[in-house]
Protein backbone atom coordinates (compact mmCIF):
# COMPACT_ATOMS: atom_id res chain seq x y z
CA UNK A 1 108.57 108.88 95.70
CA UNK A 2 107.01 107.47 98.94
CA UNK A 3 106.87 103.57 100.06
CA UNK A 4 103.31 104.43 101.08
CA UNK A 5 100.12 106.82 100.08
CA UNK A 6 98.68 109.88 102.04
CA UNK A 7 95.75 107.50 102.97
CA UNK A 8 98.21 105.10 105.06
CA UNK A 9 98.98 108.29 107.17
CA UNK A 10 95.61 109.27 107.37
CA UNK A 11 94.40 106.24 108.59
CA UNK A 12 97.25 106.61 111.84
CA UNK A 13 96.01 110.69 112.36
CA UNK A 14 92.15 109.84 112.56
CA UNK A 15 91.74 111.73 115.51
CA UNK A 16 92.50 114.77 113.75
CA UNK A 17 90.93 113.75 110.03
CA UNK A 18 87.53 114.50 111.26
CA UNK A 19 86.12 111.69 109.39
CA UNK A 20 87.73 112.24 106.17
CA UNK A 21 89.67 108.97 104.87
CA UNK A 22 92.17 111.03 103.49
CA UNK A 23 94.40 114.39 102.88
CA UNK A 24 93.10 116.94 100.51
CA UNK A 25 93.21 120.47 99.29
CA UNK A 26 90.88 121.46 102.82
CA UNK A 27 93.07 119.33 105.34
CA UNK A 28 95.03 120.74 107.81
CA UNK A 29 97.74 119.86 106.53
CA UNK A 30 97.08 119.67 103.03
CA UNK A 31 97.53 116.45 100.96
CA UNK A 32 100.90 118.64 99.25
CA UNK A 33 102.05 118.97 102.73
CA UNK A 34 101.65 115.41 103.77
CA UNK A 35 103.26 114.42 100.07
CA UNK A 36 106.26 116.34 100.52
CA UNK A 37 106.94 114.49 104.17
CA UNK A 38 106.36 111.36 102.98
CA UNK A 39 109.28 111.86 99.99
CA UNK A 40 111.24 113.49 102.98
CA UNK A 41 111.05 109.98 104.70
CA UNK A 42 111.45 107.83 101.45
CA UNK A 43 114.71 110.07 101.09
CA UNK A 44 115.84 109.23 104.63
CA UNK A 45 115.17 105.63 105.00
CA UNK A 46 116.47 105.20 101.01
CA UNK A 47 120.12 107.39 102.68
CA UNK A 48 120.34 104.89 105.49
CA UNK A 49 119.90 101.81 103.34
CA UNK A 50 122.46 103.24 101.01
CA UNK A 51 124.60 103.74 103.56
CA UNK A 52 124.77 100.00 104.72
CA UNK A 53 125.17 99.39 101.08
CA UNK A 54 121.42 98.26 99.53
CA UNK A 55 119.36 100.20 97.45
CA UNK A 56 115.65 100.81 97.15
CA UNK A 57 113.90 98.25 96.94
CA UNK A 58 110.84 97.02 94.49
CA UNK A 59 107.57 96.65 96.15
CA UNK A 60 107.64 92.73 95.95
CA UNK A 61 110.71 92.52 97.77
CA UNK A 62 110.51 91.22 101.48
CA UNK A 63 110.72 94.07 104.19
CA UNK A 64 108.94 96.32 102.08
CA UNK A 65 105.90 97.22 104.02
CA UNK A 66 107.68 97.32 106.64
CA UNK A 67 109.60 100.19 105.03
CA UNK A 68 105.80 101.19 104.27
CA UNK A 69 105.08 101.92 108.05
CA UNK A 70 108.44 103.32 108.55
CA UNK A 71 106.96 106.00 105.98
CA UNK A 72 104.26 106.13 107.34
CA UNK A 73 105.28 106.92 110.90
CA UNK A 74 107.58 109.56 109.84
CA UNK A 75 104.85 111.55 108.34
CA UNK A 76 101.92 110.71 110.72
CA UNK A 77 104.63 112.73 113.34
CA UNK A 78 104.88 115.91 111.33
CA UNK A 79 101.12 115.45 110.80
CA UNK A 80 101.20 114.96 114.75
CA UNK A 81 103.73 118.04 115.71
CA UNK A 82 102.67 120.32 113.14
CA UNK A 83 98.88 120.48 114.85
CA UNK A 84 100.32 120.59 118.10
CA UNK A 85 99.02 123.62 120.27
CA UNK A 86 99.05 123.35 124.11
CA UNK A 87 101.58 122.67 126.69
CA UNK A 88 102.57 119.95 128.07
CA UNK A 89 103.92 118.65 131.82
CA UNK A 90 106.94 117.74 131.96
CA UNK A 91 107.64 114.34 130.92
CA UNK A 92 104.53 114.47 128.77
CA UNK A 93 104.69 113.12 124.87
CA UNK A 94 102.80 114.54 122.19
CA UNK A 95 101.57 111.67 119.78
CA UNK A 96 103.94 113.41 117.40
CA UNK A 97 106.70 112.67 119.49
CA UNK A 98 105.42 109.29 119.78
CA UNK A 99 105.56 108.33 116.22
């Protein structure tokens, strides 16, 4: 389960999408790829709301796009890092790291 779709992460890693609108089969990474780190970041934000005692929460509830683009984030920076090829000064961010 994700708070957001493949296409929400797409639209944050354009500059690597070349034009498409969304992941697929031909996508580096792959739309399976992208899936599984967006359930990776439902998992983790669902742990740290659990923790402070709430659980997940429907998609009419306030704060939950918010949660959305916390999602979204998470995967847009192993979209980011896992596309990431040359070196960098020091001090120097990736966009992965930036997400």
């Amino acid at each position: 389960m994700a708070y957001c779709s493949s296409s929400a992460v797409g639209a944050l890693c354009q500059s690597i999408m070349s034009g498409a609108s969304d992941f697929g089969a031909s996508t580096s990474p792959a739309l399976g790829t992208v899936n599984a780190w967006l359930s990776s970041g439902c998992a983790v934000i669902e742990a740290k709301l659990g923790e402070k005692g709430y659980g997940a929460p429907g998609s009419t509830a306030v704060g939950y796009a918010w949660l959305a683009d916390l999602n979204a984030f998470f995967a847009a920076a192993r979209v980011e890092l896992s596309r990431t090829s040359f070196s960098l000064a020091p001090g120097e961010r990736t966009r992965g790291q930036v997400f």
